[in-house]
C-alpha atoms as a PDB file:
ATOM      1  CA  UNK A   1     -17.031  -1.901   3.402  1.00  0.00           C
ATOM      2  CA  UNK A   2     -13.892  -1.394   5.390  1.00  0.00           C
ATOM      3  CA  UNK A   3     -11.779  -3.827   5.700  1.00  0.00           C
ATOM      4  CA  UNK A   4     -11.667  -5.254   9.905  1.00  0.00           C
ATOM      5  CA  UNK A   5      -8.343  -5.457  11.562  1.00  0.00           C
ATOM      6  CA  UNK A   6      -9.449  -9.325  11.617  1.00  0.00           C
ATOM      7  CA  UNK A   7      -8.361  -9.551   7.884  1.00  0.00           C
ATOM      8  CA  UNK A   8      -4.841  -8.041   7.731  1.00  0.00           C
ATOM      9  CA  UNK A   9      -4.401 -10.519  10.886  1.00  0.00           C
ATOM     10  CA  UNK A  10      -1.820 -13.195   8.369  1.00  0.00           C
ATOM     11  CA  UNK A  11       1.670 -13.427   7.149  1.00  0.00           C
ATOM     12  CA  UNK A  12       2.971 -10.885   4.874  1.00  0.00           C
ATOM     13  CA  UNK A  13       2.826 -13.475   1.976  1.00  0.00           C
ATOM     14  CA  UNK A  14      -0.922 -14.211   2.391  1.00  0.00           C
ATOM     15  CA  UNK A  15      -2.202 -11.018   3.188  1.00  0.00           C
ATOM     16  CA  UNK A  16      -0.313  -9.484  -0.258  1.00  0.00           C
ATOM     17  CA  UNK A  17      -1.752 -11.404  -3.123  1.00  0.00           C
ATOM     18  CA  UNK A  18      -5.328 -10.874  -1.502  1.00  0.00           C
ATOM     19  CA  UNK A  19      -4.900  -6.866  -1.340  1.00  0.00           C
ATOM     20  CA  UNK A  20      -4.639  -6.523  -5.110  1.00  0.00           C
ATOM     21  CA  UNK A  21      -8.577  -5.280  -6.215  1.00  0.00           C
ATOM     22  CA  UNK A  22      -9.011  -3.514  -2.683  1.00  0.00           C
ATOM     23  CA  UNK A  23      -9.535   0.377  -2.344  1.00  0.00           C
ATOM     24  CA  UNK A  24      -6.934   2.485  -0.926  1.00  0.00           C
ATOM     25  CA  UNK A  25      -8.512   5.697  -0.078  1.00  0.00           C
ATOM     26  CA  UNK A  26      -7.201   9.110   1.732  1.00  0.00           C
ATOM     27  CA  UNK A  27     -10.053  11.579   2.635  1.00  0.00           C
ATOM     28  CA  UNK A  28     -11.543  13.503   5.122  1.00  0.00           C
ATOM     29  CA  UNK A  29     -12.328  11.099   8.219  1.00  0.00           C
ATOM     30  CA  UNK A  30     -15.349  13.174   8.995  1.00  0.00           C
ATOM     31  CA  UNK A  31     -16.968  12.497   5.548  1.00  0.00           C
ATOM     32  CA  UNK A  32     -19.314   9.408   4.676  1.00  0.00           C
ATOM     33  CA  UNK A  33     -16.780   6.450   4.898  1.00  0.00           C
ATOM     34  CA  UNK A  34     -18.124   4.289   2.613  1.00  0.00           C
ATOM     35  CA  UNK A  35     -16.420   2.686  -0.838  1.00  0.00           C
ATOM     36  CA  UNK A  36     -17.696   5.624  -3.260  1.00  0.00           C
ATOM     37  CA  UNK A  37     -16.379   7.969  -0.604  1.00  0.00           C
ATOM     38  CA  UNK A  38     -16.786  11.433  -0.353  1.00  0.00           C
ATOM     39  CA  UNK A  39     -15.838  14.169  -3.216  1.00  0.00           C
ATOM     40  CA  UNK A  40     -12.483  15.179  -1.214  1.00  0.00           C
ATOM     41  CA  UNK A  41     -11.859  11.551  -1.056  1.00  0.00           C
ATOM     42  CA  UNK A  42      -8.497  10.409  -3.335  1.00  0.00           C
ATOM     43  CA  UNK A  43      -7.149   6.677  -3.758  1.00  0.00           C
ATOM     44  CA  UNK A  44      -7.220   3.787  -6.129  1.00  0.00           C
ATOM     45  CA  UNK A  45      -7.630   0.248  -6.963  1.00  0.00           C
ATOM     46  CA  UNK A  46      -4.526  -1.611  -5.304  1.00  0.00           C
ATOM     47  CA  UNK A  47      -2.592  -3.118  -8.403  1.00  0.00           C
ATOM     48  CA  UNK A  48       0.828  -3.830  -7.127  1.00  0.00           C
ATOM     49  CA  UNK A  49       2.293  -5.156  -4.207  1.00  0.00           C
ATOM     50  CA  UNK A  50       5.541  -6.542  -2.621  1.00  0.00           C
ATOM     51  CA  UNK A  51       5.650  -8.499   1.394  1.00  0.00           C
ATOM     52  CA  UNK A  52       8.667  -8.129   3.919  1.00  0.00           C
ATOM     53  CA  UNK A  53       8.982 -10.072   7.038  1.00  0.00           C
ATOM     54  CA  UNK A  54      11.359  -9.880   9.634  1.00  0.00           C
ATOM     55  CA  UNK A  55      12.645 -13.225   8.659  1.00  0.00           C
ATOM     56  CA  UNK A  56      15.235 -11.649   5.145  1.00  0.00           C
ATOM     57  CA  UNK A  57      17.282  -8.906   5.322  1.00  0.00           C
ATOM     58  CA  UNK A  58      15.610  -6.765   2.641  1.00  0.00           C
ATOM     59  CA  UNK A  59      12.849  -5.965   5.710  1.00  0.00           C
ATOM     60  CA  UNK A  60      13.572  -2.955   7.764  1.00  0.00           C
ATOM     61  CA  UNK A  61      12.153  -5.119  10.428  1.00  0.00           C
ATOM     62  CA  UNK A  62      15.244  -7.538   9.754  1.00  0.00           C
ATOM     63  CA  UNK A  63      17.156  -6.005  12.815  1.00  0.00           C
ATOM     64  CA  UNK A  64      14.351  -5.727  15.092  1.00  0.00           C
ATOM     65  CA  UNK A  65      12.604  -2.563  16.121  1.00  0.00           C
ATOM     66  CA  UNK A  66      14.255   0.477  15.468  1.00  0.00           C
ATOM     67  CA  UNK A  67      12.589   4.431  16.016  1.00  0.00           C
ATOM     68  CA  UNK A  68      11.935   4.378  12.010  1.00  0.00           C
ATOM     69  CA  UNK A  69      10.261   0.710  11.683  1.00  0.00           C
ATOM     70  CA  UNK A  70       8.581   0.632  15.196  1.00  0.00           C
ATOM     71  CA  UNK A  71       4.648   0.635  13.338  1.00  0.00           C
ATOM     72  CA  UNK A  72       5.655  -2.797  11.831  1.00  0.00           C
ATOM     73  CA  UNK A  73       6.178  -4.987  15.434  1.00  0.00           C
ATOM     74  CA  UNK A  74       2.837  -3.249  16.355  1.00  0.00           C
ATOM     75  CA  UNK A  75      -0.941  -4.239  15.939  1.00  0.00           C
ATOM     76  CA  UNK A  76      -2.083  -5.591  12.317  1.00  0.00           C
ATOM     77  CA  UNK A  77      -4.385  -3.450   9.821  1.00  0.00           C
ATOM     78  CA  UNK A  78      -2.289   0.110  10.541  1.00  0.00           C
ATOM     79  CA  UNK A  79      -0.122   2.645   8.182  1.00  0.00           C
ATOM     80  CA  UNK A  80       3.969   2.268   8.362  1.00  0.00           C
ATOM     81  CA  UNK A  81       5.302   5.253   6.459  1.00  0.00           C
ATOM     82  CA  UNK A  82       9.212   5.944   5.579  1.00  0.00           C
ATOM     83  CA  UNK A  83      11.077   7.958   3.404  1.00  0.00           C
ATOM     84  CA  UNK A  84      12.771   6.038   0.657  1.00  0.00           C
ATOM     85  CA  UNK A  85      16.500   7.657  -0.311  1.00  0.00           C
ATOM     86  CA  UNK A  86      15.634  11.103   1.435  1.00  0.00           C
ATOM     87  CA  UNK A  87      13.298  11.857  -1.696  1.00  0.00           C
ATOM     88  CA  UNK A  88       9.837  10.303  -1.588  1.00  0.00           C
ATOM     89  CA  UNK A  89       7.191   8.220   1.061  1.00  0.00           C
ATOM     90  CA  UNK A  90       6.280   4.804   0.877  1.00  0.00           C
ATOM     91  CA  UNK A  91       3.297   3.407   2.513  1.00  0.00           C
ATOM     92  CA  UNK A  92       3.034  -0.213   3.763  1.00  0.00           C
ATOM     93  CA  UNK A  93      -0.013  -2.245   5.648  1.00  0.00           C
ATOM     94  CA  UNK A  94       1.321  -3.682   8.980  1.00  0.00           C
ATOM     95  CA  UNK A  95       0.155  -7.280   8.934  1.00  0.00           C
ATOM     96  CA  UNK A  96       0.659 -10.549  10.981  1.00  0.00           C
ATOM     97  CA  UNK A  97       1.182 -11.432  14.664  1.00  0.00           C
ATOM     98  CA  UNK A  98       2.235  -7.985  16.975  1.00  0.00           C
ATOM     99  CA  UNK A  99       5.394  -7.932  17.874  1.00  0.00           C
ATOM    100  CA  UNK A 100       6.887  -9.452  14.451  1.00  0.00           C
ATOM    101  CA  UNK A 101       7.980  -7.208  11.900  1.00  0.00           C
ATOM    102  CA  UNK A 102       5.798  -7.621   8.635  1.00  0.00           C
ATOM    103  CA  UNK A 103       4.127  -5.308   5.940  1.00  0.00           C
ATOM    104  CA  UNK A 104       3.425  -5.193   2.827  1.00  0.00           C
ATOM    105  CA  UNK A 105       4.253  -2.112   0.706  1.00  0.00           C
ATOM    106  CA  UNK A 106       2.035  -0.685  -1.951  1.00  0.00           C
ATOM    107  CA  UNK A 107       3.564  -0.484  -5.135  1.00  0.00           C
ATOM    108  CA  UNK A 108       0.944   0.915  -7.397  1.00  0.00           C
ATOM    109  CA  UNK A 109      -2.109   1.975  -7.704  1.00  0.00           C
ATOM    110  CA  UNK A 110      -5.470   2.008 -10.494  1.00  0.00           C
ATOM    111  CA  UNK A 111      -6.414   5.617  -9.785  1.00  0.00           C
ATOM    112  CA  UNK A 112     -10.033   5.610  -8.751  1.00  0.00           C
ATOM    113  CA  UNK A 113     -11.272   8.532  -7.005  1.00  0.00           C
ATOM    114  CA  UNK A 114     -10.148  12.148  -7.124  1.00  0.00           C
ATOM    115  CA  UNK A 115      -8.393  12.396 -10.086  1.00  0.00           C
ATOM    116  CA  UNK A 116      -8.516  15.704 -10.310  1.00  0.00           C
ATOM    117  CA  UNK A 117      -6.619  16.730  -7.167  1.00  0.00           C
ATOM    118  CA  UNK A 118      -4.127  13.639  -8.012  1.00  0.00           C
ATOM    119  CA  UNK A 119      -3.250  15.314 -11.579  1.00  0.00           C
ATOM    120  CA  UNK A 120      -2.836  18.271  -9.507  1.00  0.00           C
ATOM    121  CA  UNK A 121      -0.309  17.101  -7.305  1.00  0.00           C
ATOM    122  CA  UNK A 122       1.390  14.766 -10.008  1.00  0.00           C
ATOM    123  CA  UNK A 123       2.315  17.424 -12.361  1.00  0.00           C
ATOM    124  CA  UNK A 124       5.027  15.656 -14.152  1.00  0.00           C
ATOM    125  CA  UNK A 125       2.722  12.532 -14.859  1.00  0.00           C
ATOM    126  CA  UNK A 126       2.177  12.419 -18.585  1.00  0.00           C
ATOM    127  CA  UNK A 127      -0.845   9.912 -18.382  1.00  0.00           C
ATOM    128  CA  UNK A 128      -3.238   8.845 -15.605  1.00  0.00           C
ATOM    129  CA  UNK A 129      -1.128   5.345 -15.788  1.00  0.00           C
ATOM    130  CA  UNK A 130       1.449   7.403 -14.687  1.00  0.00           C
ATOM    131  CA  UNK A 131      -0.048   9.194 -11.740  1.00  0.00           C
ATOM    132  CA  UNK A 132      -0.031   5.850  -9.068  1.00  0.00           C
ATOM    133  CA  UNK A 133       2.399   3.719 -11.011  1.00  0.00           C
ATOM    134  CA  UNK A 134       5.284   3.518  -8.187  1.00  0.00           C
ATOM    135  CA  UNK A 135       5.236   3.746  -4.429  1.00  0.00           C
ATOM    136  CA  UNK A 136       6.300   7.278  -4.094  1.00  0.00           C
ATOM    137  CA  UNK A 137       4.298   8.496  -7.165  1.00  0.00           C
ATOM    138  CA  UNK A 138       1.425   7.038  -5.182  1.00  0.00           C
ATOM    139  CA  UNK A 139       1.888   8.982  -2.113  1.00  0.00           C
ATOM    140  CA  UNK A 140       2.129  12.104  -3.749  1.00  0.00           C
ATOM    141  CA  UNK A 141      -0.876  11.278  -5.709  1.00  0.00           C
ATOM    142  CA  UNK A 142      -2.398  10.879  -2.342  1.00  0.00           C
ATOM    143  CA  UNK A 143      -0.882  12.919  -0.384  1.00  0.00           C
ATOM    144  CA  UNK A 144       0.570  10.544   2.193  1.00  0.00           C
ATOM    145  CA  UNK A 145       3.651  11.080   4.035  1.00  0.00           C
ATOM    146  CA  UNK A 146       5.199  10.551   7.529  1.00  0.00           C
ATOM    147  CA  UNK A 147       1.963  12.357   9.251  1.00  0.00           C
ATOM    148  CA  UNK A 148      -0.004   9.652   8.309  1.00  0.00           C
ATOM    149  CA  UNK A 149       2.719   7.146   9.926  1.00  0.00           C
ATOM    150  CA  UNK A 150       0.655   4.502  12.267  1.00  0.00           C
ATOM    151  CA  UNK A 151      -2.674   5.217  10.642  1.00  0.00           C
ATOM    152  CA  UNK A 152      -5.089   3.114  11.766  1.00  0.00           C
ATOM    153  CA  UNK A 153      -6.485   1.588   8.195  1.00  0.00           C
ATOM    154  CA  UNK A 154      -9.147  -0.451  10.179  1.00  0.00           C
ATOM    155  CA  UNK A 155     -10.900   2.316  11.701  1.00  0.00           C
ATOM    156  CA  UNK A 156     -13.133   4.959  10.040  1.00  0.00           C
ATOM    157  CA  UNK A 157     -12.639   7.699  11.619  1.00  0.00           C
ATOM    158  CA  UNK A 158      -9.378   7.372  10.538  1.00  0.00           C
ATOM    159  CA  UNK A 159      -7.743   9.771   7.525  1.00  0.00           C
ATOM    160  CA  UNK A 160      -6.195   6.527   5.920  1.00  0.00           C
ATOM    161  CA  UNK A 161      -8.495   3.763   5.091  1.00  0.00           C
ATOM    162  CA  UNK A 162      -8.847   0.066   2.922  1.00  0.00           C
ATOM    163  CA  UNK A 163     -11.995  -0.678   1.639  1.00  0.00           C
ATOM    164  CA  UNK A 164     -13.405  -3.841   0.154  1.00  0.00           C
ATOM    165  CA  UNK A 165     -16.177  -2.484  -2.744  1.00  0.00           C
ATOM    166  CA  UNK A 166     -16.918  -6.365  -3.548  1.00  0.00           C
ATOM    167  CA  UNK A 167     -14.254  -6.876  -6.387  1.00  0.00           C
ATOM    168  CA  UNK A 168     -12.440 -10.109  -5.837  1.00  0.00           C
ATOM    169  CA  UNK A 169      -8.792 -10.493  -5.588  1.00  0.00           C
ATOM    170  CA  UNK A 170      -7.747 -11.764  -9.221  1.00  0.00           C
ATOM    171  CA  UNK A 171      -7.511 -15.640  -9.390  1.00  0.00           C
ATOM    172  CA  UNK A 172      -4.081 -15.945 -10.972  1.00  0.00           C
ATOM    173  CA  UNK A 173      -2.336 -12.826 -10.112  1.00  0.00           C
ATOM    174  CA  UNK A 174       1.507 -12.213 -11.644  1.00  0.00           C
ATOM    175  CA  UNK A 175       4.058 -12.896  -9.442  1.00  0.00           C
ATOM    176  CA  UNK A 176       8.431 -12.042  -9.425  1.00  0.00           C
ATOM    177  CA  UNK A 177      10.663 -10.880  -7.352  1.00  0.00           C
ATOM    178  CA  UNK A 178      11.042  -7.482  -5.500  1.00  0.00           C
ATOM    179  CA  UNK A 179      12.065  -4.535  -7.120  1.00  0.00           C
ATOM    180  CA  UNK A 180      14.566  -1.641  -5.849  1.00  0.00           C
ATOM    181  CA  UNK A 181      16.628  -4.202  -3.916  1.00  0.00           C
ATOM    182  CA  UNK A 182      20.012  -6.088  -3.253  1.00  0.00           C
ATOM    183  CA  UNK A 183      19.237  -8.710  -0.520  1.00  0.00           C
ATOM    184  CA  UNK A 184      16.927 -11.218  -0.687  1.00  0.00           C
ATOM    185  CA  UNK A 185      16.126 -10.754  -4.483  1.00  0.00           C
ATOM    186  CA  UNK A 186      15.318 -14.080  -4.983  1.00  0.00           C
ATOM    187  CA  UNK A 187      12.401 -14.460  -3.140  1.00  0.00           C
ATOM    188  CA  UNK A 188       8.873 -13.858  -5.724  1.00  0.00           C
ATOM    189  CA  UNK A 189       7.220 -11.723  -3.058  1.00  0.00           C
ATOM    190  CA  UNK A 190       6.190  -9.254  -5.567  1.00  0.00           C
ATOM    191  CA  UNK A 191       2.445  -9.727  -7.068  1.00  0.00           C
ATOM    192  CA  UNK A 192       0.452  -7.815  -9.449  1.00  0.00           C
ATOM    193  CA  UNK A 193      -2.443  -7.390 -11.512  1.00  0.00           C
ATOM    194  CA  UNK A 194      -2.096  -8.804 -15.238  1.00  0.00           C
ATOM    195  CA  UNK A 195      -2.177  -6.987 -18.227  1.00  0.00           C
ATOM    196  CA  UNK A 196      -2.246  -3.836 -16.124  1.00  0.00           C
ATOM    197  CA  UNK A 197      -0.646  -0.738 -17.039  1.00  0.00           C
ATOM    198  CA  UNK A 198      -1.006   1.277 -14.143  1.00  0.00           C
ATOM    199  CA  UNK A 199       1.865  -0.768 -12.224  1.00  0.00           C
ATOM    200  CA  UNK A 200       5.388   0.104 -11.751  1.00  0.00           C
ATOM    201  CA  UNK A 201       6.938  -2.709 -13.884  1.00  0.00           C
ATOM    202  CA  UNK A 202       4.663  -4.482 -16.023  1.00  0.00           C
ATOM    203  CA  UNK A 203       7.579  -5.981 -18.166  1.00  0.00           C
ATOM    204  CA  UNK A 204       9.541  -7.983 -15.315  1.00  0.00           C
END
């Protein structure tokens, strides 16, 4: 089932914990929808996440809205896409109340469906735990990038989608602070699945 707008209508902290266990998936938006997918179809099993609000300066939102950030001060449930240090994409679920900066950026990835074309793009992975382990390994793996910025993840006709297959969020998830910062590090807004090696930091 695809996940309604309705349910990435909460604050960043809320909606992050509860993403871990959905489907990401990329695919052809004229192909069956649905949580198997379709044979193009590529994604994974969220595993890794970290929230940003407009309320710490670690947020691009911290400033208000700016040409690069706009897609986070807009509607809930849709794609915000950036370049991180001029090298690779990160992709982030818009979230909360429209017209206050929040998302929540996907860190890593299970790899679930199309493996083959994500080995394909993610040459220099050694392992499969290596292919989605990292927010810009993950959108090459995909094949997301600044096209796909304001995706609507709610809507299936969309390229972009989240999908709930019926696996629950994990009862006592890990949680710690941010990674790849300097401001804000204190805050434990980073949450992942236990025991799981397909996330970017499974030591810290």
């Amino acid at each position: 089932m695809i996940l309604p707008r309705t349910f990435f209508d909460r604050p960043a902290c809320e909606l992050a914990p509860v993403l871990l266990n959905k489907l990401l998936l990329v695919g052809d938006p004229g192909s069956s929808r649905s949580a198997s997918c379709s044979a193009s179809c590529v994604g994974g099993r969220i595993a890794e996440v970290e929230a940003y609000d407009q309320s710490e300066p670690a947020s691009h939102s911290f400033n208000g809205p700016t040409p690069r950030c706009e897609v986070m001060f807009g509607a809930a449930g849709f794609l915000y896409v950036y370049r991180s240090y001029g090298i690779h994409w990160c992709a982030n679920v818009v979230c909360g109340d429209p017209g206050w900066g929040a998302a929540i950026l996907i860190r890593a990835l299970v790899p679930t469906h199309g493996l083959h074309d994500q080995r394909q793009r993610r040459e220099k992975a050694k392992t499969d735990f290596d292919l989605c382990s990292g927010p810009g390994k993950l959108c090459a793996a995909l094949g997301l990038s600044d096209a796909d910025n304001g995706a609507d993840l709610a809507n299936r006709t969309s390229r972009v989608a989240i999908f709930d297959d019926g696996t629950a969020p994990p009862r006592a998830p890990r949680q710690g602070p941010r990674i790849g910062i300097t401001k804000a590090v204190e805050r434990p807004w980073r949450w992942w699945l236990a025991d799981c090696k397909h996330v970017s930091s499974p030591r810290r």
